[in-house]
Structure formats: structure tokens, C-alpha cells
Protein backbone atom coordinates (compact mmCIF):
# COMPACT_ATOMS: atom_id res chain seq x y z
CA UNK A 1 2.42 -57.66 11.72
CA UNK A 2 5.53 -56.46 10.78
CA UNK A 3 4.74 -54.76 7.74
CA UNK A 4 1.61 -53.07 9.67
CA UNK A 5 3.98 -51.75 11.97
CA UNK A 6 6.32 -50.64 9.72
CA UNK A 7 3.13 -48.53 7.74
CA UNK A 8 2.45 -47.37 11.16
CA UNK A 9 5.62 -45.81 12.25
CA UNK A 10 6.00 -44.18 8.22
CA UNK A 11 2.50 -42.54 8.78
CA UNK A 12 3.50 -41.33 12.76
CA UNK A 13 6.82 -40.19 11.24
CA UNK A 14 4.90 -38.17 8.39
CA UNK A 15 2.21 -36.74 10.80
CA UNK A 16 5.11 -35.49 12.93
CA UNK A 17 6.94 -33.85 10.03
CA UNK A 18 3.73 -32.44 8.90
CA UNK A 19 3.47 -30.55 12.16
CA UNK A 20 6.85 -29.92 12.71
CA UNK A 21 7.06 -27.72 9.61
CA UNK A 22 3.14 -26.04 9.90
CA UNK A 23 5.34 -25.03 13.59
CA UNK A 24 7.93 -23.84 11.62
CA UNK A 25 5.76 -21.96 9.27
CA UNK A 26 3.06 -20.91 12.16
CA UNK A 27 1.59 -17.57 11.81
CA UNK A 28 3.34 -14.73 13.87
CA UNK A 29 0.89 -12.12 15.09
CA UNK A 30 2.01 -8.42 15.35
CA UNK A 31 0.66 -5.49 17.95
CA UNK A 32 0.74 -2.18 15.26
CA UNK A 33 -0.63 0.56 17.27
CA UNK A 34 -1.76 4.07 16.09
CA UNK A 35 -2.99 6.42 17.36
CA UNK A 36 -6.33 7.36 15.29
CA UNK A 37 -9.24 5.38 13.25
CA UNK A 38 -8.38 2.34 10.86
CA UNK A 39 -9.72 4.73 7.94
CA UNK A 40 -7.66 7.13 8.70
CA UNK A 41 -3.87 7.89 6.98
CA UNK A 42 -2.33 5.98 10.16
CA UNK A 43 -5.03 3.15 9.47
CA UNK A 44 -3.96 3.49 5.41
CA UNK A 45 -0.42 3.28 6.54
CA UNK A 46 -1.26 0.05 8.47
CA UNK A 47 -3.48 -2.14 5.92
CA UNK A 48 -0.58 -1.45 3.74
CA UNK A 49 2.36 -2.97 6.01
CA UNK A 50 0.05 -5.37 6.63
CA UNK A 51 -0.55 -6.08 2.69
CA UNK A 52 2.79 -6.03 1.88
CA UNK A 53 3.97 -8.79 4.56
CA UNK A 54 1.42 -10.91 4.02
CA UNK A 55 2.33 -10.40 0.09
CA UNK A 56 5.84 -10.75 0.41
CA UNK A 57 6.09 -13.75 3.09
CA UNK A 58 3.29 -16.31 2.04
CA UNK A 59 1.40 -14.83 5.17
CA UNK A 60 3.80 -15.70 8.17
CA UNK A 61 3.26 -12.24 9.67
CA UNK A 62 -0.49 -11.52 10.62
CA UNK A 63 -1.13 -7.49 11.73
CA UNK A 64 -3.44 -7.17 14.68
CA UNK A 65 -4.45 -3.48 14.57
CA UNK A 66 -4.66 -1.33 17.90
CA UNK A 67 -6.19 1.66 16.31
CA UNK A 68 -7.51 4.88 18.52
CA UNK A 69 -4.73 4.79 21.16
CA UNK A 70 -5.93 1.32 22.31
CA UNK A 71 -2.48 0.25 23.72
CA UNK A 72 -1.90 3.90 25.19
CA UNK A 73 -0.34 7.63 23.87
CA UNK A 74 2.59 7.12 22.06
CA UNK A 75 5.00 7.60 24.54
CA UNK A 76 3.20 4.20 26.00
CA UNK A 77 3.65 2.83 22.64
CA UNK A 78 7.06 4.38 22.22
CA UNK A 79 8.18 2.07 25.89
CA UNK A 80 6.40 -0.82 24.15
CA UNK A 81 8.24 -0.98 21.56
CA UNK A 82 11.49 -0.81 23.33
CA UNK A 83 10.25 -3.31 26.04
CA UNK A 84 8.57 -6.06 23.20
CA UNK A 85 5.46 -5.22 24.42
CA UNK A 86 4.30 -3.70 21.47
CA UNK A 87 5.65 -5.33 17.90
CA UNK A 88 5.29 -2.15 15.22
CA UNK A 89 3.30 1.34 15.58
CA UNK A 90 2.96 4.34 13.19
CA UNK A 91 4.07 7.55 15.08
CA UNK A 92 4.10 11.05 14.68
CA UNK A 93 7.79 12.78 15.42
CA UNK A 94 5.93 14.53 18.39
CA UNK A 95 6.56 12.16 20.95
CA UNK A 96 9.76 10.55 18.93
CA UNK A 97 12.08 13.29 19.42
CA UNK A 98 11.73 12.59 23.82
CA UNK A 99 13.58 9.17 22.59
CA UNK A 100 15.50 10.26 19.36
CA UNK A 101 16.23 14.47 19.81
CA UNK A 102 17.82 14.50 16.55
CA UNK A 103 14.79 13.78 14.41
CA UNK A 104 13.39 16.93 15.94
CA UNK A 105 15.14 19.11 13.34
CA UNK A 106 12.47 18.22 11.12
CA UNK A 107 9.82 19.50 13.09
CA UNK A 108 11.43 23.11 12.85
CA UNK A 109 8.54 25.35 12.33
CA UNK A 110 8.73 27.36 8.60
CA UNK A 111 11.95 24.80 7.38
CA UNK A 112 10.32 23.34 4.58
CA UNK A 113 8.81 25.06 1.61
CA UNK A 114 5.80 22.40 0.49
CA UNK A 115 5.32 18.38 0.40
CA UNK A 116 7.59 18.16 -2.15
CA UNK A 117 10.67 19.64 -0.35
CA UNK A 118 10.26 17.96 3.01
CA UNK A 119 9.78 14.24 0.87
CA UNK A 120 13.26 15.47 -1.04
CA UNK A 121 14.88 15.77 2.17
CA UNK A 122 13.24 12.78 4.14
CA UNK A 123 13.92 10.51 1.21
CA UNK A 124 17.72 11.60 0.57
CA UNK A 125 20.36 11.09 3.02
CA UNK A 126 19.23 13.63 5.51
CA UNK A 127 16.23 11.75 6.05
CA UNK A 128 18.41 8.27 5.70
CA UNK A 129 20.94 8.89 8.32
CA UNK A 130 18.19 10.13 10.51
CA UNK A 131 16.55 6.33 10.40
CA UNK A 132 20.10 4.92 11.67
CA UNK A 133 19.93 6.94 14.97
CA UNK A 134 16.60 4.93 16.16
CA UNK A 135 18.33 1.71 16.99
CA UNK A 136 20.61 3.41 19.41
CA UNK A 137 17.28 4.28 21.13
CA UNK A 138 15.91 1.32 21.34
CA UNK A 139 13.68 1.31 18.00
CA UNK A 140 13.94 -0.10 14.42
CA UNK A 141 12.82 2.82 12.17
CA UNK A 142 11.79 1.28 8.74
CA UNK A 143 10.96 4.24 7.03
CA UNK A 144 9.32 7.37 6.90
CA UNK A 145 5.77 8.57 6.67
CA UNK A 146 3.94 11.64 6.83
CA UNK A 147 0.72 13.90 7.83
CA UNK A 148 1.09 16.85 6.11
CA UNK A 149 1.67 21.10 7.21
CA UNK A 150 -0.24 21.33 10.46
CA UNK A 151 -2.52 23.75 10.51
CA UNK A 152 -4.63 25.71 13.72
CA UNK A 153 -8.12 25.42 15.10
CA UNK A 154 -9.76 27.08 17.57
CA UNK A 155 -13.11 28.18 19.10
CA UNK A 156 -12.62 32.04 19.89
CA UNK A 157 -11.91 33.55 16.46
CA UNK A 158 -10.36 33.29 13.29
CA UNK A 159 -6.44 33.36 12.86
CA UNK A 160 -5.46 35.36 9.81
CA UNK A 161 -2.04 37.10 11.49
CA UNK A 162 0.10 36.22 14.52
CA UNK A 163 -1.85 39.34 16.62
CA UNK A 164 -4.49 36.92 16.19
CA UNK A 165 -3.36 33.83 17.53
CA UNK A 166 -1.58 35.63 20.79
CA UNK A 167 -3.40 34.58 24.00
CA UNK A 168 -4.59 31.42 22.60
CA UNK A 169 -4.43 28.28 25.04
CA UNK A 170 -3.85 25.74 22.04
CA UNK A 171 -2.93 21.62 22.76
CA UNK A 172 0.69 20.78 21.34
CA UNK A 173 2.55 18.01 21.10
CA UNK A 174 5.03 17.46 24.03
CA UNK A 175 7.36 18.81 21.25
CA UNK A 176 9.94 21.33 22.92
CA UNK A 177 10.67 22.41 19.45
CA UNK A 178 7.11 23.48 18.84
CA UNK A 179 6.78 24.96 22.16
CA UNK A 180 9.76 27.65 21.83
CA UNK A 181 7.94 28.57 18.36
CA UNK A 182 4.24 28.81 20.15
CA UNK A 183 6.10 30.54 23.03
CA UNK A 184 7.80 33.29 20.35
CA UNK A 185 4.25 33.78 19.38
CA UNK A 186 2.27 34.42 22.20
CA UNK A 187 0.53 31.09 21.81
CA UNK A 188 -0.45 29.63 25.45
CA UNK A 189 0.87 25.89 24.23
CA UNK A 190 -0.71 23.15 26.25
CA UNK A 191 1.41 19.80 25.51
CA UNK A 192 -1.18 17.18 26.04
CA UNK A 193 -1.45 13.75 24.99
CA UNK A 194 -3.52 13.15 22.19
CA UNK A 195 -6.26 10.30 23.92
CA UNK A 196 -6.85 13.51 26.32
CA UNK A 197 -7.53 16.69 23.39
CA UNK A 198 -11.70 15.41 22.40
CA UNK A 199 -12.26 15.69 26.02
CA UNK A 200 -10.20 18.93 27.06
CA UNK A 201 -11.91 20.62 23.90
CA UNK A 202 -15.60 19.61 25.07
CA UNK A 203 -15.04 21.11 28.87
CA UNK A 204 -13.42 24.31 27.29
CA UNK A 205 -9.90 23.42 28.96
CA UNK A 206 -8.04 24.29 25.90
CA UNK A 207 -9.12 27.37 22.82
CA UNK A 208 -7.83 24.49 20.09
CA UNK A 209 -5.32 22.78 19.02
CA UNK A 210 -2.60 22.42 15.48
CA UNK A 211 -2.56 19.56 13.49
CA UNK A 212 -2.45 18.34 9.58
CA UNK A 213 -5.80 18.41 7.70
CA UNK A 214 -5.56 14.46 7.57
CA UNK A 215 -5.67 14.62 11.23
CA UNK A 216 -7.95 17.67 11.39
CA UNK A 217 -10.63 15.65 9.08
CA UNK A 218 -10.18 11.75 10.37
CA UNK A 219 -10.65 13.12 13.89
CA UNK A 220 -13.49 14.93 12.60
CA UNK A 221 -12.55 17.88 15.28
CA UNK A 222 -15.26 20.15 13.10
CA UNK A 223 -17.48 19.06 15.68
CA UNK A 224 -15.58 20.72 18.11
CA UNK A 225 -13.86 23.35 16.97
CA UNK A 226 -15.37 26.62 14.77
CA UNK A 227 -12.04 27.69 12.97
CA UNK A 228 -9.70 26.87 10.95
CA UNK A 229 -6.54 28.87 9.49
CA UNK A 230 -4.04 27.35 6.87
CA UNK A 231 -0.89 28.36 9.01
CA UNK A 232 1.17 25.50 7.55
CA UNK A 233 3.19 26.53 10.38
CA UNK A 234 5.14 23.11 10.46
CA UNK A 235 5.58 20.07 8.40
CA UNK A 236 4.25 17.04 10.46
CA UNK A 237 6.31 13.40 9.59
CA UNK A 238 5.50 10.22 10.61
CA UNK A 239 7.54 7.04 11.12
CA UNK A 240 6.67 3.65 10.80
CA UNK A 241 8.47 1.54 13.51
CA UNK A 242 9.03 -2.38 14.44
CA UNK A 243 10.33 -3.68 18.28
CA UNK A 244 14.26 -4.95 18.22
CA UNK A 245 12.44 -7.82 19.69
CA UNK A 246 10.43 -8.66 16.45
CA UNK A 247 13.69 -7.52 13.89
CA UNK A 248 16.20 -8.71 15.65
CA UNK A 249 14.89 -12.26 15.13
CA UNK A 250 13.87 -12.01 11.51
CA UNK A 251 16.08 -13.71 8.78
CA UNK A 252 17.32 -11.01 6.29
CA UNK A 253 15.40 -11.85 3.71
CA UNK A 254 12.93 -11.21 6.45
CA UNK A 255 13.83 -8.10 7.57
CA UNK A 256 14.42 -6.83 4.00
CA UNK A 257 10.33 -7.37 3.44
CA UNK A 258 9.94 -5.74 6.78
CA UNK A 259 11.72 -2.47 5.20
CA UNK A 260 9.53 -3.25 1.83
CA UNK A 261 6.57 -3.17 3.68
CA UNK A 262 7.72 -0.29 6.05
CA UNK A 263 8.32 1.81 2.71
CA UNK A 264 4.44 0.82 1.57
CA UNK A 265 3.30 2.09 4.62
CA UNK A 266 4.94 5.69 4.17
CA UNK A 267 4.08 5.89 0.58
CA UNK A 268 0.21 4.91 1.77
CA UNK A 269 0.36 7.74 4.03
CA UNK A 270 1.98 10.14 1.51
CA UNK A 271 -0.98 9.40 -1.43
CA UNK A 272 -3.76 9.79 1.85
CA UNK A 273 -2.49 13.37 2.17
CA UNK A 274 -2.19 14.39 -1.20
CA UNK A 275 -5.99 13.64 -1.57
CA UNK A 276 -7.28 14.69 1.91
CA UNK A 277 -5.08 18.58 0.97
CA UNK A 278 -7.07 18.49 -2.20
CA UNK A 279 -10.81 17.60 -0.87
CA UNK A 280 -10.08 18.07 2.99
CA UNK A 281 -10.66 21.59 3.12
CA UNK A 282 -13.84 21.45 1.27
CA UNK A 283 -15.00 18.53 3.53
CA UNK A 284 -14.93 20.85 6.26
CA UNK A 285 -16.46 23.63 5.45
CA UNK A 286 -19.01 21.63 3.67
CA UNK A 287 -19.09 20.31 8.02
CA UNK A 288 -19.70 24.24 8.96
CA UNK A 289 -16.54 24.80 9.94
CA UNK A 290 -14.91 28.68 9.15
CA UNK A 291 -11.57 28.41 7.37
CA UNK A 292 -9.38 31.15 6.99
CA UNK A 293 -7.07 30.11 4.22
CA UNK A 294 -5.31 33.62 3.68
CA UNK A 295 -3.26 33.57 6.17
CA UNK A 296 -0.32 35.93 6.62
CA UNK A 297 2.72 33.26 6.90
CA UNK A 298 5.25 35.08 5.59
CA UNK A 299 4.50 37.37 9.46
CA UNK A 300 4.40 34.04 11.02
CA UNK A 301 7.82 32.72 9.70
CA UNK A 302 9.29 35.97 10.30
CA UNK A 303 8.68 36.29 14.21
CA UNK A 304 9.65 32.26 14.24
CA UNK A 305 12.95 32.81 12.93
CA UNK A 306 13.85 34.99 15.18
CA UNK A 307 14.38 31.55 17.30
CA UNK A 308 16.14 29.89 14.96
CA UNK A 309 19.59 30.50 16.57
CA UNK A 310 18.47 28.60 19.44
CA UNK A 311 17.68 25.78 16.66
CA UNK A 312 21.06 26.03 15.31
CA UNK A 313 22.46 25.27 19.17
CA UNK A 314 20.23 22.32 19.57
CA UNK A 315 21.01 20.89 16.02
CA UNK A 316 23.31 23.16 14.04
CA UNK A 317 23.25 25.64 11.32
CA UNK A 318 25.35 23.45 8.75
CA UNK A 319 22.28 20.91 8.85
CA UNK A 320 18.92 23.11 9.03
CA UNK A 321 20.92 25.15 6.43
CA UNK A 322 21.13 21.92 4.39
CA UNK A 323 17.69 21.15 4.44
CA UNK A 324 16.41 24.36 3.39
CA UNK A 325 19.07 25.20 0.15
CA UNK A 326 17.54 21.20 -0.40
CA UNK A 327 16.18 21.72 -4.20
């Protein structure tokens, strides 16, 4: 008897070490929200965060995707995030610089020359120090990602010079950098949220709207809009972003593979718009869509700058001067 009970209480003591560590090795699921389709450059940026953790910590961390604007705009998801609500998103700068004004010098309108500029500057220590001022806010910014030169749409006419685009009522960002820029143009800028533009560009509330040619094509706003100019009026980052309340109790080896992963997810987003600015364009057309793609941007960039001094107030001269002598 008592050897039966001694084999009983070695087999309870295993089963309860058993489940003690499957507890301590349970799967964590994650909220990532975004705020278009999974097979889109947000949705790229996503499956590989999601690869990387799963990769890198024997699966612990599960991603449950909230494509579309599921879990709301991204000002929503921006309060998630600093509430716990939400456990990582990918976000445009748009709605980031309400929470974190200093990452708004980025979104200067004519301060970076091409792709391969604005990644110089994002990946050096401009773009470095600018990730340490999102914990102040609230927000763990693991790195950076991108969507490209935005670009303008519209139903009216083309846009080949700024005499063109004056008068147009086109949906922004709530980006007051943008807006002073739209503003020095004669643009009639219409922040809205982005759930609301599909349905504002049906009834005719808006003329268009300015976004990359990732965005342009995944949203597939051909089928609402007639024209297209190659403005490349501003570059557009992203920034892939985890709660305090999911870093804050990682390990840090953890939170080093959180940063891995983060990294992925920009570099997934970087190699979607490389491809969609090579076969984008074509793709819509190819959709009927009109694209004007000699555009006058040197007239642009010239009435823009004329702003600029109130730039330099906001974030200085010494830095946007930095940015652009960046080689």
C-alpha cells in the first residue's frame, strides 16, 4: 500500500510540474492593429513581427491581427496602447505627432530628396533619438517603418502645377504640419480619419485625398478616384509600436526579440514599397485611373518653403538643416 502510494504522490507531483511549467510557458496573445488589409504593407509589416517572435521565442507570443481599423482610427489605437488595451499596432506619423510633436519634423513636406535619404536619416541617430522620445508619451517605439512619398488624387482634374491643385477640398491627416503646407497652397485640407475617407469620397464630401502609392493601390481608391499626380509632396514613415504594458513585463532577452522583430517589421514594409513604386503605378492605370507623373515639384517645393521658418520655430533650423545636408 505503501509503495502504491508513494507511485501515486511521484505521478501527482509530476502532473503538477508538468502544468506548472506549460503555465509558465503558456502562449501570450497580442492585439496588433493597423489600419488597412492583411495584404497590404501594414499587413506585410505584421506577418513579419509576427514571424520573427514566434521564430525567436519558441512561439510564446501569438499575433492576433486587427486589420482594417477593427479596433478604431489610430488615435483609438494610439489611447490603446497607452491604456493596455491594445498590445502593438503599425502607425503612420499622422496621428503620432498629436502624442509625440517631435517626430513631426519628418513629415516636413519637400525635406527629403528620395527613399534612400529619408532611410539614411531614420536609420542614423536622427531617426534613433527620435524612438527614445515615445516612452515619455506613453509608447514603446521599436523601430521604424515606412509608406513611401505621398502622392494626390482627386476627381475634378489632373494636378500637373500648384494652380492646379488650388481650390481642392482634399482629406489629410490630422497632421498640423501638412495642413500649414496644404494651407500655403490653396489646398482646402480636410483632416479626417482614415475609417471615414471610402465613404466621404463616394457622397462627393471631399475632391480626394494624398497618400503613398502602397496606400493608394492596397486601398484600391482607383475605384474612386479618376487622378493621380506624382507630387511626392511628403515622405510618409511608419512606426511599429508595443504597449508599456506588454514591454515593461518582458525579460530582456525578451524585449531584445521584441526590437528584432520590430526591425523585421520596418524592413517588410520598406521591400513592400520598393516593389509597389516599381509596378504600382502601372497597376493603376492598367485600373483606368489618369496619372499625371510630370509634375512640376520643383513649383511645389518652392511655394512650401516659403513656410519653412514657421518649421524652424516648431522644431528648429539646426535639425531640419541636419536632415537635409544628410548624404
Amino acid at each position: 500500500m505503501k509503495k502504491n502510494w508513494f507511485k501515486k504522490t511521484l505521478f501527482s507531483c509530476a502532473v503538477i510540474a508538468s502544468m506548472a511549467s506549460t503555465s509558465a510557458f503558456a502562449e501570450q496573445s497580442l492585439k496588433m492593429a493597423y489600419a488597412l488589409a492583411k495584404d497590404s504593407h501594414y499587413g506585410a509589416a505584421a506577418n513579419a513581427f509576427e514571424k520573427s517572435l514566434a521564430e525567436s521565442t519558441n512561439g510564446k507570443f501569438k499575433i492576433e491581427h486587427f486589420a482594417n481599423s477593427a479596433l478604431g482610427g489610430e488615435r483609438e489605437v494610439i489611447e490603446g496602447l497607452q491604456l493596455g488595451t491594445v498590445d502593438a499596432a503599425v502607425l503612420s506619423t499622422g496621428a503620432i505627432l498629436n502624442f509625440v510633436p517631435q517626430a513631426g519634423v519628418f513629415d516636413i513636406p519637400f525635406l527629403f530628396r528620395d527613399l534612400a535619404h529619408a532611410r539614411k536619416v531614420l536609420d542614423g541617430q536622427i531617426g534613433q533619438d527620435m524612438l527614445k522620445e515615445f516612452p515619455k508619451r506613453g509608447l514603446v517605439a521599436l523601430a521604424w517603418g515606412e509608406q513611401g512619398f505621398r502622392h494626390l488624387t482627386n476627381n475634378k482634374h489632373a494636378v500637373k502645377e500648384p494652380a492646379d491643385a488650388k481650390g481642392l477640398k482634399i482629406r489629410t491627416t490630422e497632421n498640423p504640419v501638412h495642413l500649414l503646407a496644404f494651407k500655403q497652397l490653396g489646398i482646402l485640407a480636410t483632416p479626417m480619419a482614415w475609417p471615414e475617407v471610402q465613404t466621404a469620397l463616394q457622397q462627393g464630401t471631399i475632391d480626394g485625398q494624398e497618400n503613398p502609392t502602397s496606400v493608394i493601390v492596397s486601398a484600391k481608391l482607383n475605384q474612386q478616384q479618376k487622378f493621380m499626380s506624382l507630387t511626392g509632396h511628403v515622405y510618409a514613415p511608419a512606426v511599429i509600436i508595443v504597449s508599456p504594458s506588454v514591454y515593461d513585463g518582458l525579460s530582456d532577452d525578451e524585449k531584445a526579440k521584441f526590437v528584432e522583430a520590430g526591425k523585421k517589421a520596418g524592413q517588410a514594409m520598406r521591400d513592400f514599397v520598393d516593389n509597389v513604386e516599381k509596378s504600382g503605378v502601372q497597376t493603376l492605370k492598367d485600373a483606368g485611373m489618369q496619372v499625371t507623373e510630370d509634375v512640376d515639384r520643383d513649383a511645389f517645393a518652392k511655394i512650401v518653403k516659403e513656410v519653412y521658418p514657421e518649421y524652424y520655430k516648431q522644431f528648429s533650423k539646426e535639425l531640419i538643416d541636419s536632415i537635409e545636408n544628410t548624404k
